[in-house]
C-alpha atoms as a PDB file:
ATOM      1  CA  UNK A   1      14.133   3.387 -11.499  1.00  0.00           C
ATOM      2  CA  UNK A   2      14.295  -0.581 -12.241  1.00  0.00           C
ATOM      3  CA  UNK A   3      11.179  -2.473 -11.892  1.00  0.00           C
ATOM      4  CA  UNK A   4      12.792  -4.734  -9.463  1.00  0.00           C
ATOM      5  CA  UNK A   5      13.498  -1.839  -7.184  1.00  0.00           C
ATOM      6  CA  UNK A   6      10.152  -0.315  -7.591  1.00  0.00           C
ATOM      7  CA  UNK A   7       8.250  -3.226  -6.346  1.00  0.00           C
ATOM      8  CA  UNK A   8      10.022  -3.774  -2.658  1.00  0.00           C
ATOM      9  CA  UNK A   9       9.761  -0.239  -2.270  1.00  0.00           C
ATOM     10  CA  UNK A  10       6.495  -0.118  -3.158  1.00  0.00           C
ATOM     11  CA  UNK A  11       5.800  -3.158  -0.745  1.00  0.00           C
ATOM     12  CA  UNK A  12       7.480  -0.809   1.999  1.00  0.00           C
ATOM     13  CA  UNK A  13       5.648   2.360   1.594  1.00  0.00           C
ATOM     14  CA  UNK A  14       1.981   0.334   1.607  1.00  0.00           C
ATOM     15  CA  UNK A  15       3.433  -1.428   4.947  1.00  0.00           C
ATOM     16  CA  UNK A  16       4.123   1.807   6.508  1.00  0.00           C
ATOM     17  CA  UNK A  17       0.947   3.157   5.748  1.00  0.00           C
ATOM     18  CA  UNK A  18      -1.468   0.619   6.777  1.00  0.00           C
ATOM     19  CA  UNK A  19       0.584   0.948  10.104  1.00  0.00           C
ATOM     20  CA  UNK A  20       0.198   4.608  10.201  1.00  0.00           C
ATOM     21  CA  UNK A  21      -3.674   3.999   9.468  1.00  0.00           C
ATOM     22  CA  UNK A  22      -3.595   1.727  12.050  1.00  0.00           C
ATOM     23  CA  UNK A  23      -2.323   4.290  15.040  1.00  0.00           C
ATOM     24  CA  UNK A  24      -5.050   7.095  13.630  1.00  0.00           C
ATOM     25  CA  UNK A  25      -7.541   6.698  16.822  1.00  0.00           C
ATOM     26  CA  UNK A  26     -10.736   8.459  15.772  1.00  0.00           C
ATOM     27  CA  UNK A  27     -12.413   8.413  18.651  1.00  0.00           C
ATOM     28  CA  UNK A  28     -15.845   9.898  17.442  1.00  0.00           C
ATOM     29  CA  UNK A  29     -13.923  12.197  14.844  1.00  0.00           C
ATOM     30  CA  UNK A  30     -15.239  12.085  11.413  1.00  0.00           C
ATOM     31  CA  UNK A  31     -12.629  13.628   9.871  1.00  0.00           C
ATOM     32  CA  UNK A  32     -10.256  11.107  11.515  1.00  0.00           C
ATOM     33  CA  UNK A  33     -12.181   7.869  10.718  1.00  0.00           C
ATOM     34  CA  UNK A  34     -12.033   9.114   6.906  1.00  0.00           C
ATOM     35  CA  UNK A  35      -8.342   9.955   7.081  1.00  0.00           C
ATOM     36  CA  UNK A  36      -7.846   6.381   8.759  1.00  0.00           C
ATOM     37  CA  UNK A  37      -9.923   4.923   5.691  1.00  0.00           C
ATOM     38  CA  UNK A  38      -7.923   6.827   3.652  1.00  0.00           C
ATOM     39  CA  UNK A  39      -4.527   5.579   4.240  1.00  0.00           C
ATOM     40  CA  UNK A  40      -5.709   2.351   5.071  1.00  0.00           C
ATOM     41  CA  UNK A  41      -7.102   1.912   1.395  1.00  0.00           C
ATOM     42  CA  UNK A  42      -3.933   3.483   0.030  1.00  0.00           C
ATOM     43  CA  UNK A  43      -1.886   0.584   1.660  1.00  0.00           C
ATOM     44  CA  UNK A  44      -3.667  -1.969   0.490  1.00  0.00           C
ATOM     45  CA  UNK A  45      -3.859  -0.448  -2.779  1.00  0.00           C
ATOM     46  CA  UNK A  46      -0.180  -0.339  -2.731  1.00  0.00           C
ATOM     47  CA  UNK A  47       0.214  -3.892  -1.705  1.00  0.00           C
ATOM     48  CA  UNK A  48      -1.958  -5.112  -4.378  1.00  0.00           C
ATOM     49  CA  UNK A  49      -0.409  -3.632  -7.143  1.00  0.00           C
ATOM     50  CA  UNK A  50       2.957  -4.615  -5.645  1.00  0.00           C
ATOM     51  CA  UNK A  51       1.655  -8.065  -5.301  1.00  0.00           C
ATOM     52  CA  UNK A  52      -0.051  -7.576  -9.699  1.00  0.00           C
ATOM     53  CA  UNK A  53       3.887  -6.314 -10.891  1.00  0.00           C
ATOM     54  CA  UNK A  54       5.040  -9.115  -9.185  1.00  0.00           C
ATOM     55  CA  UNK A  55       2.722 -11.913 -10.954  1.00  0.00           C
ATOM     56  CA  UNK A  56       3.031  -9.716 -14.244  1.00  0.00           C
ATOM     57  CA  UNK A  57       7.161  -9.730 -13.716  1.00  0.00           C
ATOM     58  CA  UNK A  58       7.638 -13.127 -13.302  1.00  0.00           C
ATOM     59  CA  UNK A  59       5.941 -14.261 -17.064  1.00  0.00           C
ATOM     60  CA  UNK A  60       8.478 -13.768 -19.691  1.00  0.00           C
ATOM     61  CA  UNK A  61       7.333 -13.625 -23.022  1.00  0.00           C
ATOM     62  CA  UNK A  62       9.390 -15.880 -25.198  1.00  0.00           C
END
């Protein structure tokens, strides 16, 4: 798959799970409050190395 498809995909998947982290209620739950932490880092992990291949994409090496 392209790079420039990768990277808005990428974007969309991290989106989706920070908002799926973000309707986890763990009301007391361990195991939930992990699982929320869990997804919620994945996300942002996502969006951060969307965010690096775009910054890294847009230098062309001449």
């Amino acid at each position: 798959m392209k790079k420039s498809i990768q990277t808005p995909l990428l974007v969309a998947a991290s989106i989706v799970l920070i908002i799926i982290s973000s309707l986890v209620r763990p009301d007391g739950s361990t195991l939930l409050g992990a699982l929320q932490t869990l997804i919620l880092g994945l996300g942002l992990l996502g969006c951060c190395t969307a965010a690096w291949r775009f910054v890294k994409g847009g230098k062309r090496k001449g």
